[in-house]
C-alpha atoms as a PDB file:
ATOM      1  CA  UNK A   1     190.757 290.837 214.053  1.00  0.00           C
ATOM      2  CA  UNK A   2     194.555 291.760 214.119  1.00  0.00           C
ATOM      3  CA  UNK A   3     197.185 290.150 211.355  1.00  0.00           C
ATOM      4  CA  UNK A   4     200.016 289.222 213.460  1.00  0.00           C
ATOM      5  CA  UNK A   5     203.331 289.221 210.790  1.00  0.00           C
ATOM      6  CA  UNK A   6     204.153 286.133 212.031  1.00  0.00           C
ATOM      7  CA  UNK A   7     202.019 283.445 212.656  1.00  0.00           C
ATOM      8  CA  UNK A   8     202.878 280.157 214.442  1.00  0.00           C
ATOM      9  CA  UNK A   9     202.660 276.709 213.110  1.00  0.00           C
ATOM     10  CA  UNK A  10     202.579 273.337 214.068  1.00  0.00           C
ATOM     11  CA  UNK A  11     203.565 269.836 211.964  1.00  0.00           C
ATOM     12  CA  UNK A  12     200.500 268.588 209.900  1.00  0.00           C
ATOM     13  CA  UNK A  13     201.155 265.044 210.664  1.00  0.00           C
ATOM     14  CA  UNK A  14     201.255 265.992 214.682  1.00  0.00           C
ATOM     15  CA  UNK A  15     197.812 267.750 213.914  1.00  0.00           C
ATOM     16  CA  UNK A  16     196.458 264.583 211.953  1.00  0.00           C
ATOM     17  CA  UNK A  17     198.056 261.877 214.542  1.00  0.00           C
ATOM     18  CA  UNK A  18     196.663 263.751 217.391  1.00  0.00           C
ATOM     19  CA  UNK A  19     192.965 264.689 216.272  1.00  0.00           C
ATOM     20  CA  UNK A  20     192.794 260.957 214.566  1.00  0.00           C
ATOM     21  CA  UNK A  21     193.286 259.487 218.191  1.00  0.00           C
ATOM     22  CA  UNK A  22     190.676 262.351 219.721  1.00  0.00           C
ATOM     23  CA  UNK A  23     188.035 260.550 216.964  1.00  0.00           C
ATOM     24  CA  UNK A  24     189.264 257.272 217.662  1.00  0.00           C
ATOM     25  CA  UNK A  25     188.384 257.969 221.290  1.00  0.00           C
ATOM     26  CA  UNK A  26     184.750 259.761 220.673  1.00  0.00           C
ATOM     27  CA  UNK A  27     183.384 257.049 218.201  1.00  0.00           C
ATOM     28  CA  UNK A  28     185.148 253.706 219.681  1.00  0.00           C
ATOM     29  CA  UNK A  29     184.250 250.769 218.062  1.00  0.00           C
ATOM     30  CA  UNK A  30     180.722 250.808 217.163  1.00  0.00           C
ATOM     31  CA  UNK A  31     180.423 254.739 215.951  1.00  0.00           C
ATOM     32  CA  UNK A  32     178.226 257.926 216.608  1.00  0.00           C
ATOM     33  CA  UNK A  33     175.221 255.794 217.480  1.00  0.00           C
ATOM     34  CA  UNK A  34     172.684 259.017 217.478  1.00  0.00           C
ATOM     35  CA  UNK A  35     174.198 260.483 214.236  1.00  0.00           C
ATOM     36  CA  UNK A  36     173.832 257.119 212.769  1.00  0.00           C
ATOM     37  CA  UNK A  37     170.392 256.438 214.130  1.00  0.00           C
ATOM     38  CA  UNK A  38     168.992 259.758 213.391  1.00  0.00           C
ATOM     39  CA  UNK A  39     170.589 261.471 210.160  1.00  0.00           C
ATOM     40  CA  UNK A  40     170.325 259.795 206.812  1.00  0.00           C
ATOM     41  CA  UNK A  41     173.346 258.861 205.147  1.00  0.00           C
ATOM     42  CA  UNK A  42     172.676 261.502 202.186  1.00  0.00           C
ATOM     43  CA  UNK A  43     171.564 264.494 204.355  1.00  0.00           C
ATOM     44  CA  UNK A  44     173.596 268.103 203.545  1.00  0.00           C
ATOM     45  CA  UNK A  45     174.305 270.383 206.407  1.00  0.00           C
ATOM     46  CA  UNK A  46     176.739 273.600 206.716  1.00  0.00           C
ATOM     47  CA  UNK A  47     177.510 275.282 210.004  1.00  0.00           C
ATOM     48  CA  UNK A  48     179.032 278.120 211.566  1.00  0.00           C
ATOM     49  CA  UNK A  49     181.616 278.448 214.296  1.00  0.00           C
ATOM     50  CA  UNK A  50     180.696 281.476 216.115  1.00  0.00           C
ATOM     51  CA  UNK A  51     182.773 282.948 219.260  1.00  0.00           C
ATOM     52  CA  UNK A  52     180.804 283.562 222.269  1.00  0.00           C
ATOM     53  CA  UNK A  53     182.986 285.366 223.848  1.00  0.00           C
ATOM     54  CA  UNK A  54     185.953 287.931 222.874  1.00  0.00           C
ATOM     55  CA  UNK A  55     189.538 286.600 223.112  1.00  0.00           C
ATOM     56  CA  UNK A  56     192.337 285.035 221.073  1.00  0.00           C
ATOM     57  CA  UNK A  57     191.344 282.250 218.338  1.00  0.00           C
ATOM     58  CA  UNK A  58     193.345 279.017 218.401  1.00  0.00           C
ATOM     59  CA  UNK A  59     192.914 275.438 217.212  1.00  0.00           C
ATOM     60  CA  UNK A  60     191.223 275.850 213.548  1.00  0.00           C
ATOM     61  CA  UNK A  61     193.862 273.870 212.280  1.00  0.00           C
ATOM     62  CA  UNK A  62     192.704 271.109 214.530  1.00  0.00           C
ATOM     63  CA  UNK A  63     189.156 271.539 213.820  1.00  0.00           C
ATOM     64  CA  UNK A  64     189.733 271.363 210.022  1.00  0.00           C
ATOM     65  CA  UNK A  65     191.350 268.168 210.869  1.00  0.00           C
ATOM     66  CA  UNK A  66     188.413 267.090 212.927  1.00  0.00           C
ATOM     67  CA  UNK A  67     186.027 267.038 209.964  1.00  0.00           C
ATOM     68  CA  UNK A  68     188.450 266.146 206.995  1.00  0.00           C
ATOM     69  CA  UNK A  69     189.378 262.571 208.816  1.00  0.00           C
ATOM     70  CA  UNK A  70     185.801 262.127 208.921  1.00  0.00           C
ATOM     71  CA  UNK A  71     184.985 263.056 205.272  1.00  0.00           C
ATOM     72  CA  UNK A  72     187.554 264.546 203.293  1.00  0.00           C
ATOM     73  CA  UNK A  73     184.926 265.692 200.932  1.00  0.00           C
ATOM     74  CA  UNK A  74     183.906 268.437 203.483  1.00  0.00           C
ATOM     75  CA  UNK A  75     184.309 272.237 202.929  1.00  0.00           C
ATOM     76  CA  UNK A  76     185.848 273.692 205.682  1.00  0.00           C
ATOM     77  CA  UNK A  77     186.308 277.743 205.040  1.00  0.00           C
ATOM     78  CA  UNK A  78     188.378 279.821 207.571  1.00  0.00           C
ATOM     79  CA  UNK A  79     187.120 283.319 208.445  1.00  0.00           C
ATOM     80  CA  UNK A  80     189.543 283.583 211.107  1.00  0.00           C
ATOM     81  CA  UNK A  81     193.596 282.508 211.848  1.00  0.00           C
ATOM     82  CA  UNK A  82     194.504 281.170 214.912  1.00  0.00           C
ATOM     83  CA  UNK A  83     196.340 284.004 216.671  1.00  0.00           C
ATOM     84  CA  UNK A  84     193.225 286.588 215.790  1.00  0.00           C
ATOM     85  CA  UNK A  85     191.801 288.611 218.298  1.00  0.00           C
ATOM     86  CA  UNK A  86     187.860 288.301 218.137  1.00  0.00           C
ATOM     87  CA  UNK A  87     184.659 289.908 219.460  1.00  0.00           C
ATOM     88  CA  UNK A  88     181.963 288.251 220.516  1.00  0.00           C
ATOM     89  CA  UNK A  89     179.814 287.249 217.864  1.00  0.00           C
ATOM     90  CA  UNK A  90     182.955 286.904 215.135  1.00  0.00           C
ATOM     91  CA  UNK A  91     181.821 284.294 212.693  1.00  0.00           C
ATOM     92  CA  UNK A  92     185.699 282.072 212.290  1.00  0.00           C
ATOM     93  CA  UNK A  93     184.671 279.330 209.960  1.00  0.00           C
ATOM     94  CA  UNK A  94     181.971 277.618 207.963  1.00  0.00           C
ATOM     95  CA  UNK A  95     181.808 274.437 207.342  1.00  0.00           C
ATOM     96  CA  UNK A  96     180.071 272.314 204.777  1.00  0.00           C
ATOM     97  CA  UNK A  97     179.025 268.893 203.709  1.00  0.00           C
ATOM     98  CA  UNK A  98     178.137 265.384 204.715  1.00  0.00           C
ATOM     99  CA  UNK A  99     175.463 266.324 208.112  1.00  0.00           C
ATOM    100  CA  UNK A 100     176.931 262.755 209.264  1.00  0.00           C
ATOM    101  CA  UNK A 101     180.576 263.771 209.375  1.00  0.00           C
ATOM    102  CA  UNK A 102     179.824 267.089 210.433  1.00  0.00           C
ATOM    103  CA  UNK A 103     177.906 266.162 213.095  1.00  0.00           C
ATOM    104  CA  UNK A 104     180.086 263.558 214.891  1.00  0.00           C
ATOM    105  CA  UNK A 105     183.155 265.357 214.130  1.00  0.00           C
ATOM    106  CA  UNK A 106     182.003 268.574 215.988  1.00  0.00           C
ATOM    107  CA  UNK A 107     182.548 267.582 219.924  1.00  0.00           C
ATOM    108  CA  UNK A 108     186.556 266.911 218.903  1.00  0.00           C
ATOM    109  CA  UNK A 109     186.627 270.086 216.709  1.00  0.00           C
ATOM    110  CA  UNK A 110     185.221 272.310 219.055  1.00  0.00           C
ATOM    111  CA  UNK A 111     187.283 270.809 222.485  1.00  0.00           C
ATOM    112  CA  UNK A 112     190.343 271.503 220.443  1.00  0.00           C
ATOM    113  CA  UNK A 113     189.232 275.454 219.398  1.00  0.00           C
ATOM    114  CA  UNK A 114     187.639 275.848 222.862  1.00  0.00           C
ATOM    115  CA  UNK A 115     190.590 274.629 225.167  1.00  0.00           C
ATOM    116  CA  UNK A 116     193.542 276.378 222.817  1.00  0.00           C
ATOM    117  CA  UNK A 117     191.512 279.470 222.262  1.00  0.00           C
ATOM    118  CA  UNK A 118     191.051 280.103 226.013  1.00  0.00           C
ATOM    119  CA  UNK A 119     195.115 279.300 226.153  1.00  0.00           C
ATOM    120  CA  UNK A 120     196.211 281.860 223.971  1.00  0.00           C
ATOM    121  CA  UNK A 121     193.186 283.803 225.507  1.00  0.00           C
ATOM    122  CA  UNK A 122     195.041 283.984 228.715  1.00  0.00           C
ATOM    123  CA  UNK A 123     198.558 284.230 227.633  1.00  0.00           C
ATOM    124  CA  UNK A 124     197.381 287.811 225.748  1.00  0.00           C
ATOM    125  CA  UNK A 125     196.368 288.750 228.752  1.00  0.00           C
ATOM    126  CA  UNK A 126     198.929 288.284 230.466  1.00  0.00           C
ATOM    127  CA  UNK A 127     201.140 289.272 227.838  1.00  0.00           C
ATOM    128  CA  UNK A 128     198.896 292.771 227.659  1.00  0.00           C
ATOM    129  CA  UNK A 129     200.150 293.472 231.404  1.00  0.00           C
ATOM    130  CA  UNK A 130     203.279 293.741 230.963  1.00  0.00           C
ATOM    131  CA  UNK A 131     203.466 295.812 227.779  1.00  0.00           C
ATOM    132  CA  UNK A 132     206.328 298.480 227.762  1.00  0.00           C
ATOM    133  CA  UNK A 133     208.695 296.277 229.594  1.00  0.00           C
ATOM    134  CA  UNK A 134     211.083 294.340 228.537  1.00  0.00           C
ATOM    135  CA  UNK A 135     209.967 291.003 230.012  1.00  0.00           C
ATOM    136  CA  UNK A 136     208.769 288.374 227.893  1.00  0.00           C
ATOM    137  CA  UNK A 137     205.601 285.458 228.899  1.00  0.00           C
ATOM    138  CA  UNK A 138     206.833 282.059 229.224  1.00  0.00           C
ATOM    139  CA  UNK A 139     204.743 278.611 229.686  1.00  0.00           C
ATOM    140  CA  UNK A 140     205.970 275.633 231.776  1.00  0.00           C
ATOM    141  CA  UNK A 141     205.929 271.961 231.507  1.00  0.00           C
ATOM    142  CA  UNK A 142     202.974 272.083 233.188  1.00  0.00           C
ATOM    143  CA  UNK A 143     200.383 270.792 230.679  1.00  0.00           C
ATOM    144  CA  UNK A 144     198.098 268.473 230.135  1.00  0.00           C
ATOM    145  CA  UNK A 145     199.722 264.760 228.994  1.00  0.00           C
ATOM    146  CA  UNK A 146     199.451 264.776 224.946  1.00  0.00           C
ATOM    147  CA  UNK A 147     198.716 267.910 224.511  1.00  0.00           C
ATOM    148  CA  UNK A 148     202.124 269.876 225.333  1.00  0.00           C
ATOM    149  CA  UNK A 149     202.759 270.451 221.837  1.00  0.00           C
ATOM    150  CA  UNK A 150     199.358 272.031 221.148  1.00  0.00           C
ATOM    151  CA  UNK A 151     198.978 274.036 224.545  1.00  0.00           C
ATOM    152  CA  UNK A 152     202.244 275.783 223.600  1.00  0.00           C
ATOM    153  CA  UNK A 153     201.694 276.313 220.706  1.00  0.00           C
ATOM    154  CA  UNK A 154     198.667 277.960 221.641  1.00  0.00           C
ATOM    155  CA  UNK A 155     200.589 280.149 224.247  1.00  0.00           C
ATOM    156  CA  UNK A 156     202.802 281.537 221.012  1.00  0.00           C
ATOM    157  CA  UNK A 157     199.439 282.223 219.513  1.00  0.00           C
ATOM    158  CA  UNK A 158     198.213 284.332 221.912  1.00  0.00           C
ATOM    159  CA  UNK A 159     201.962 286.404 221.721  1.00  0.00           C
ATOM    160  CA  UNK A 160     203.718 284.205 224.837  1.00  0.00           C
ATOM    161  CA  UNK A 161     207.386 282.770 224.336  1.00  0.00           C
ATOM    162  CA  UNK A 162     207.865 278.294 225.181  1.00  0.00           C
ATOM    163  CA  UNK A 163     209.705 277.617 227.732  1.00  0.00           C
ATOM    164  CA  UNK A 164     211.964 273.821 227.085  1.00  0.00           C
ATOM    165  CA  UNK A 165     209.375 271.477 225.399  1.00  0.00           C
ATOM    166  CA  UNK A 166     210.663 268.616 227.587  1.00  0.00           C
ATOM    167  CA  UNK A 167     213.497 267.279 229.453  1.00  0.00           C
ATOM    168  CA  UNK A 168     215.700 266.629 226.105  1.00  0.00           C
ATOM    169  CA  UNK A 169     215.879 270.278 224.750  1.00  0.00           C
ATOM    170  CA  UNK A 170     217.453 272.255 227.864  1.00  0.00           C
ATOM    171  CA  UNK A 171     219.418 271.592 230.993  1.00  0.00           C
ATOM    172  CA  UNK A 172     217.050 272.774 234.136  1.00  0.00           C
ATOM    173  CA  UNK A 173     219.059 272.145 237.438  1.00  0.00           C
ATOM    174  CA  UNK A 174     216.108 272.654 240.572  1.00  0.00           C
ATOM    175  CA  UNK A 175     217.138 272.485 243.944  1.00  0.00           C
ATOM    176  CA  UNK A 176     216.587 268.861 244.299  1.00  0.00           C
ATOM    177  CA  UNK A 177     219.258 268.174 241.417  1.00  0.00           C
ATOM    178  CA  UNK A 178     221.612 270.808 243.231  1.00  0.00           C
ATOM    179  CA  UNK A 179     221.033 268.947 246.840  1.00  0.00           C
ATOM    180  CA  UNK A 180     221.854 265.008 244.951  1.00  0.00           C
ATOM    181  CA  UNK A 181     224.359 266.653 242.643  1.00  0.00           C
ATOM    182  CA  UNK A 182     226.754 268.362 246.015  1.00  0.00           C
ATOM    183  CA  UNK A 183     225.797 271.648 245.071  1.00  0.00           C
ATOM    184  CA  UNK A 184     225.123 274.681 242.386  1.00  0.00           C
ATOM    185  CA  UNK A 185     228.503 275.502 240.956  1.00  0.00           C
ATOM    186  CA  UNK A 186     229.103 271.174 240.932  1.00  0.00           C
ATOM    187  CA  UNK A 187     225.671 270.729 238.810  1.00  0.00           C
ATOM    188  CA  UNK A 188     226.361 273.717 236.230  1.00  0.00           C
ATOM    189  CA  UNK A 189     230.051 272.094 235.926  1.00  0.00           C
ATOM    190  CA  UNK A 190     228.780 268.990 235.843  1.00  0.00           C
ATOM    191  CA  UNK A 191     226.102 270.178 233.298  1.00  0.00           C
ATOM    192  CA  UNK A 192     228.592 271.702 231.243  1.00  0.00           C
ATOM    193  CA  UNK A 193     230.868 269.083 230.991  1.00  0.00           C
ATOM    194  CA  UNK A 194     228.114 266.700 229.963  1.00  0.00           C
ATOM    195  CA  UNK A 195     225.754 268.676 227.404  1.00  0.00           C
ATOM    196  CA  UNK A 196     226.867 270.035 223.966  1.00  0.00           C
ATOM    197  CA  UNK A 197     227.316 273.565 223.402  1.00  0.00           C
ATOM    198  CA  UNK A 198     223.870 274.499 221.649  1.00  0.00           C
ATOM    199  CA  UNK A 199     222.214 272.951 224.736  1.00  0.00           C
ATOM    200  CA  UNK A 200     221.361 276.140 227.375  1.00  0.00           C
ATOM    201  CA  UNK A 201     221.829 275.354 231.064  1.00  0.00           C
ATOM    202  CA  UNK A 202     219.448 277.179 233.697  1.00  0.00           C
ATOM    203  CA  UNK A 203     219.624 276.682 237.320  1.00  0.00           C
ATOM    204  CA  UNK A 204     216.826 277.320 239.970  1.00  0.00           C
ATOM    205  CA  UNK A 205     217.995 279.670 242.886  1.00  0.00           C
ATOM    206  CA  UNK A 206     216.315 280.463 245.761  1.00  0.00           C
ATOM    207  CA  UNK A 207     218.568 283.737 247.468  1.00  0.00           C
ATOM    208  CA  UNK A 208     220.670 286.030 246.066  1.00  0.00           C
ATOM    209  CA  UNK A 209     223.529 284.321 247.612  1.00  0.00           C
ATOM    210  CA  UNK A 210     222.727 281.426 245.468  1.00  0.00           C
ATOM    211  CA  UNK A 211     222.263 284.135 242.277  1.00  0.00           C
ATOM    212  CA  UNK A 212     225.879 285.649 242.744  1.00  0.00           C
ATOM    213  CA  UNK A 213     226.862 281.756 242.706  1.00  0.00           C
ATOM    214  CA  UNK A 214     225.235 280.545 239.738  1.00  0.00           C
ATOM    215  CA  UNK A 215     226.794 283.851 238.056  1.00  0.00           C
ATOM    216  CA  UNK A 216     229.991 283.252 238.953  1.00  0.00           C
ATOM    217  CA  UNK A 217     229.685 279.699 237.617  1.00  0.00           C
ATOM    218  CA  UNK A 218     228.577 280.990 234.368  1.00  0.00           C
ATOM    219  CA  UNK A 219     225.001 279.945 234.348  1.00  0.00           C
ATOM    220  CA  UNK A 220     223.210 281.521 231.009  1.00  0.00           C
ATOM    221  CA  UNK A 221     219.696 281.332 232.506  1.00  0.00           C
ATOM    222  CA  UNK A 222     218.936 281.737 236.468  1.00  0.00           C
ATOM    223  CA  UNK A 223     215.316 280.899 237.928  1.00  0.00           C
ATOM    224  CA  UNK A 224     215.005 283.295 240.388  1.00  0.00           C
ATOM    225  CA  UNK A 225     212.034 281.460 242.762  1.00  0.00           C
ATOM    226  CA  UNK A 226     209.079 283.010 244.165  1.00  0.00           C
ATOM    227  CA  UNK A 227     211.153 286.674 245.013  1.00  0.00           C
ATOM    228  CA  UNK A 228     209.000 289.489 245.421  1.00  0.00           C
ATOM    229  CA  UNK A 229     209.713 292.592 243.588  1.00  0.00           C
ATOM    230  CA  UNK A 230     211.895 294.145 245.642  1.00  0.00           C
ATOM    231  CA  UNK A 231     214.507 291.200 245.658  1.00  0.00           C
ATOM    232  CA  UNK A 232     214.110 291.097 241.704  1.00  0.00           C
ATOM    233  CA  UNK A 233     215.489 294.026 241.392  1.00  0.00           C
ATOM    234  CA  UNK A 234     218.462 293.374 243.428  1.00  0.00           C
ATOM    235  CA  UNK A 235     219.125 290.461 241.717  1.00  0.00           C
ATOM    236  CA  UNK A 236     218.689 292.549 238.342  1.00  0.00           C
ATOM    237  CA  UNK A 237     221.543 294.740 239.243  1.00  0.00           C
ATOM    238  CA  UNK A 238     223.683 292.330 240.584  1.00  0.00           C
ATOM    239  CA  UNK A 239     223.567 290.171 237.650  1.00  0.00           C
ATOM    240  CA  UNK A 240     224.093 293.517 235.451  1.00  0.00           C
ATOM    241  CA  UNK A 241     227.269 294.069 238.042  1.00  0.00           C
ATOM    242  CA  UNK A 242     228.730 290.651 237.509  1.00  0.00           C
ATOM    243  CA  UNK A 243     227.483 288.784 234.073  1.00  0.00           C
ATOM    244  CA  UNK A 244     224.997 290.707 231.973  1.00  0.00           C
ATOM    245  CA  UNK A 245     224.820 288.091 229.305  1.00  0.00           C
ATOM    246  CA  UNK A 246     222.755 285.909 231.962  1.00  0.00           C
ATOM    247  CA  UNK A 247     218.896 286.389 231.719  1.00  0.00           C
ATOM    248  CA  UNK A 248     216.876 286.057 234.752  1.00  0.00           C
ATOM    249  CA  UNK A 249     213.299 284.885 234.680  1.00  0.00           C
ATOM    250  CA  UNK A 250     210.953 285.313 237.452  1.00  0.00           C
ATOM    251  CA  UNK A 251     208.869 282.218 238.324  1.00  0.00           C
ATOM    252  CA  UNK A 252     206.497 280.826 241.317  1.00  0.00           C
ATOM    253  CA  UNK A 253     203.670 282.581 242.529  1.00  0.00           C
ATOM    254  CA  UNK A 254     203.071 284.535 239.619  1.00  0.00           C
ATOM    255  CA  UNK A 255     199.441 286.394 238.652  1.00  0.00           C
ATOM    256  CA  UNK A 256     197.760 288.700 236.665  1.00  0.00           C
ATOM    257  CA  UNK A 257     197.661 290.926 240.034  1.00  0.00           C
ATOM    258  CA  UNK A 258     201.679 290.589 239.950  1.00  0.00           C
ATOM    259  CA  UNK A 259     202.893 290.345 236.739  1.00  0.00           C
ATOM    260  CA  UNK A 260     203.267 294.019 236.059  1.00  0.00           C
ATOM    261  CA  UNK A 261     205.079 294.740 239.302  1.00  0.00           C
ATOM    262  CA  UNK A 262     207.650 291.817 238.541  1.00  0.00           C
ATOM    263  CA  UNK A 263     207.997 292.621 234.609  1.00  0.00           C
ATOM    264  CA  UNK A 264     208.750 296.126 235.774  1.00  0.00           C
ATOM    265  CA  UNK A 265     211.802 294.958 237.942  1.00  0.00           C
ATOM    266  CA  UNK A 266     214.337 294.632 234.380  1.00  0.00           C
ATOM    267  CA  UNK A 267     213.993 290.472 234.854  1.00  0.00           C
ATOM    268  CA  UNK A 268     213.968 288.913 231.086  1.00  0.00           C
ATOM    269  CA  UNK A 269     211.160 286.053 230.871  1.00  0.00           C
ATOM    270  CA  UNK A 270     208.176 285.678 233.539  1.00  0.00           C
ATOM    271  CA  UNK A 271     206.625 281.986 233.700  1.00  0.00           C
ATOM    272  CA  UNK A 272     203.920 280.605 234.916  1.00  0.00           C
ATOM    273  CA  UNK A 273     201.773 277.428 234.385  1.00  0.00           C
ATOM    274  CA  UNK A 274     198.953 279.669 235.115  1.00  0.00           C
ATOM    275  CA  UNK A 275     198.264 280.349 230.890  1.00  0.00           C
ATOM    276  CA  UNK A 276     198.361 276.393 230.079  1.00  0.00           C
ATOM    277  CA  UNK A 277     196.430 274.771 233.515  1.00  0.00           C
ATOM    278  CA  UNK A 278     194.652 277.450 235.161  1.00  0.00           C
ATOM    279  CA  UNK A 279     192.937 279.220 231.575  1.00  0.00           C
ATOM    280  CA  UNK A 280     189.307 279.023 231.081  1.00  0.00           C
ATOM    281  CA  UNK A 281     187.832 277.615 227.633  1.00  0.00           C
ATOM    282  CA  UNK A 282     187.399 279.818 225.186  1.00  0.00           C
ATOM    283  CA  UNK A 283     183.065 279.812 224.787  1.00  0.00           C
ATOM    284  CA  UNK A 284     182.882 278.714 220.522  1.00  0.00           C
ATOM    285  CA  UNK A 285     179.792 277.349 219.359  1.00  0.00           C
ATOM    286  CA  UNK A 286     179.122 275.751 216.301  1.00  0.00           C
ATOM    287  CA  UNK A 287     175.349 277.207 214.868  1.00  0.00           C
ATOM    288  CA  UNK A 288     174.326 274.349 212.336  1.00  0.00           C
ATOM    289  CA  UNK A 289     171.471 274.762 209.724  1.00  0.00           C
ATOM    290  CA  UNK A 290     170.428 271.688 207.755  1.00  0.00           C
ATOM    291  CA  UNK A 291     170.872 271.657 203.567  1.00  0.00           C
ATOM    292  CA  UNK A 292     173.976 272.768 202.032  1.00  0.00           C
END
């Protein structure tokens, strides 16, 4: 396991909010019928959480959450930090306590470490590609409905950079904005005129035509659409030639198979929705063993 110097972090009453609804959801109104059927109320239990596979740990925060809604009397002991690199086999946490809690807490503990972990999983993959260049990983909006926060969070974990959280922290002009609005340089002026000056203003472009445009019209972020390498770099050195403050991220049709080639071309950020929709879980088990 690596220590990263920095470590991200995420709001504990988002964490509690979020995992109390996942509960809410799992034991609806009448409760973990086999737990409750099966386990006697005063029956001790302690469990493992044991990575299956090798990859990037996220989610513990969630987990711990998981079991202290459902007793805060449980013992929850990190061996692991979200953001650690594991091999197979790495024990990350123990748990202790009430086998009740445990038990019907453990489906919502382990979907959170399983889904996150295979995020930040594939974002240090990704991330690993491109090493020695100068381009930086970026997610997209495109994640799954209540869980933005958490699946970008995870992508920071596993060394990635956010891209706008939502449609109130950045100004995005796509072509469909640029075709209602008359035009590039008429949305960025518009956009300009509009937003305060803290706000950042990126505009999607499809040709380098439309590049040397949104330069001139003092963009400070282009989208440079599904280009292949070759274009990238043109539209590298013509944005060094005329604005060099811009930065240019690559986006569309991006892939491990690619990445390299376009990071190599001198663009600043590379996104894809690939790390948040396409990752696989991360496979975390949870090894129980009955008295505490």
């Amino acid at each position: 396991m690596t220590d990263r110097p920095y470590r991200p972090d995420l709001p504990g009453l988002l964490i509690e909010d979020a995992v109390r609804a996942a509960l809410q959801e799992d034991l609806g109104r009448a409760g973990d019928l086999t737990t409750a059927a099966t386990i006697a109320p005063d029956m001790e239990a302690k469990a493992t959480f044991n990575a299956r596979d090798g990859g990037v740990i996220c989610g513990l925060p969630m987990a711990k959450a998981a079991f202290r809604l459902m007793d805060p009397d449980i013992s929850f002991e990190q061996l692991a930090y979200d953001g650690d690199r594991v091999e197979p086999g790495t024990a990350i946490a123990r748990v202790s306590g009430k086998a009740r809690a445990i038990l019907s807490a453990e489906r919502t503990a382990l979907n959170y470490l399983m889904h996150l972990s295979g995020i930040a999983t594939a974002t240090s993959i990704y991330v690993d590609a491109v090493e020695g260049s100068a381009a930086r990983v970026c997610c997209t909006r495109k994640t799954v409905p209540g869980l933005r926060a958490f699946q970008k969070y995870a992508v920071r974990c596993g060394g990635g950079a956010n891209h706008r959280f939502g449609l109130d922290d950045a100004v995005l002009i796509k072509d469909n904005h640029i075709a209602v609005a008359g035009g590039l340089t008429a949305a960025i002026v518009r956009a300009r005129a509009y937003v305060g000056h803290l706000v950042c203003i990126e505009i999607e472009v499809d040709t380098l035509d439309q590049l040397a445009e949104a330069l001139k019209a003092g963009a400070d972020v282009i989208l440079l659409d599904n280009m292949g390498p070759q274009t990238l770099e043109k539209a590298v050195r013509l944005k060094n030639e005329m604005r060099p403050s811009t930065r240019l991220e690559a986006s569309g049709g991006i892939s491990i198979k690619t990445i390299a080639a376009i990071a190599a071309t001198g663009v600043d950020l590379i996104s894809t929705s690939k790390i948040t929709m396409a990752a696989a879980p991360l496979d975390i088990g949870l090894d129980i063993q009955i008295g505490a």
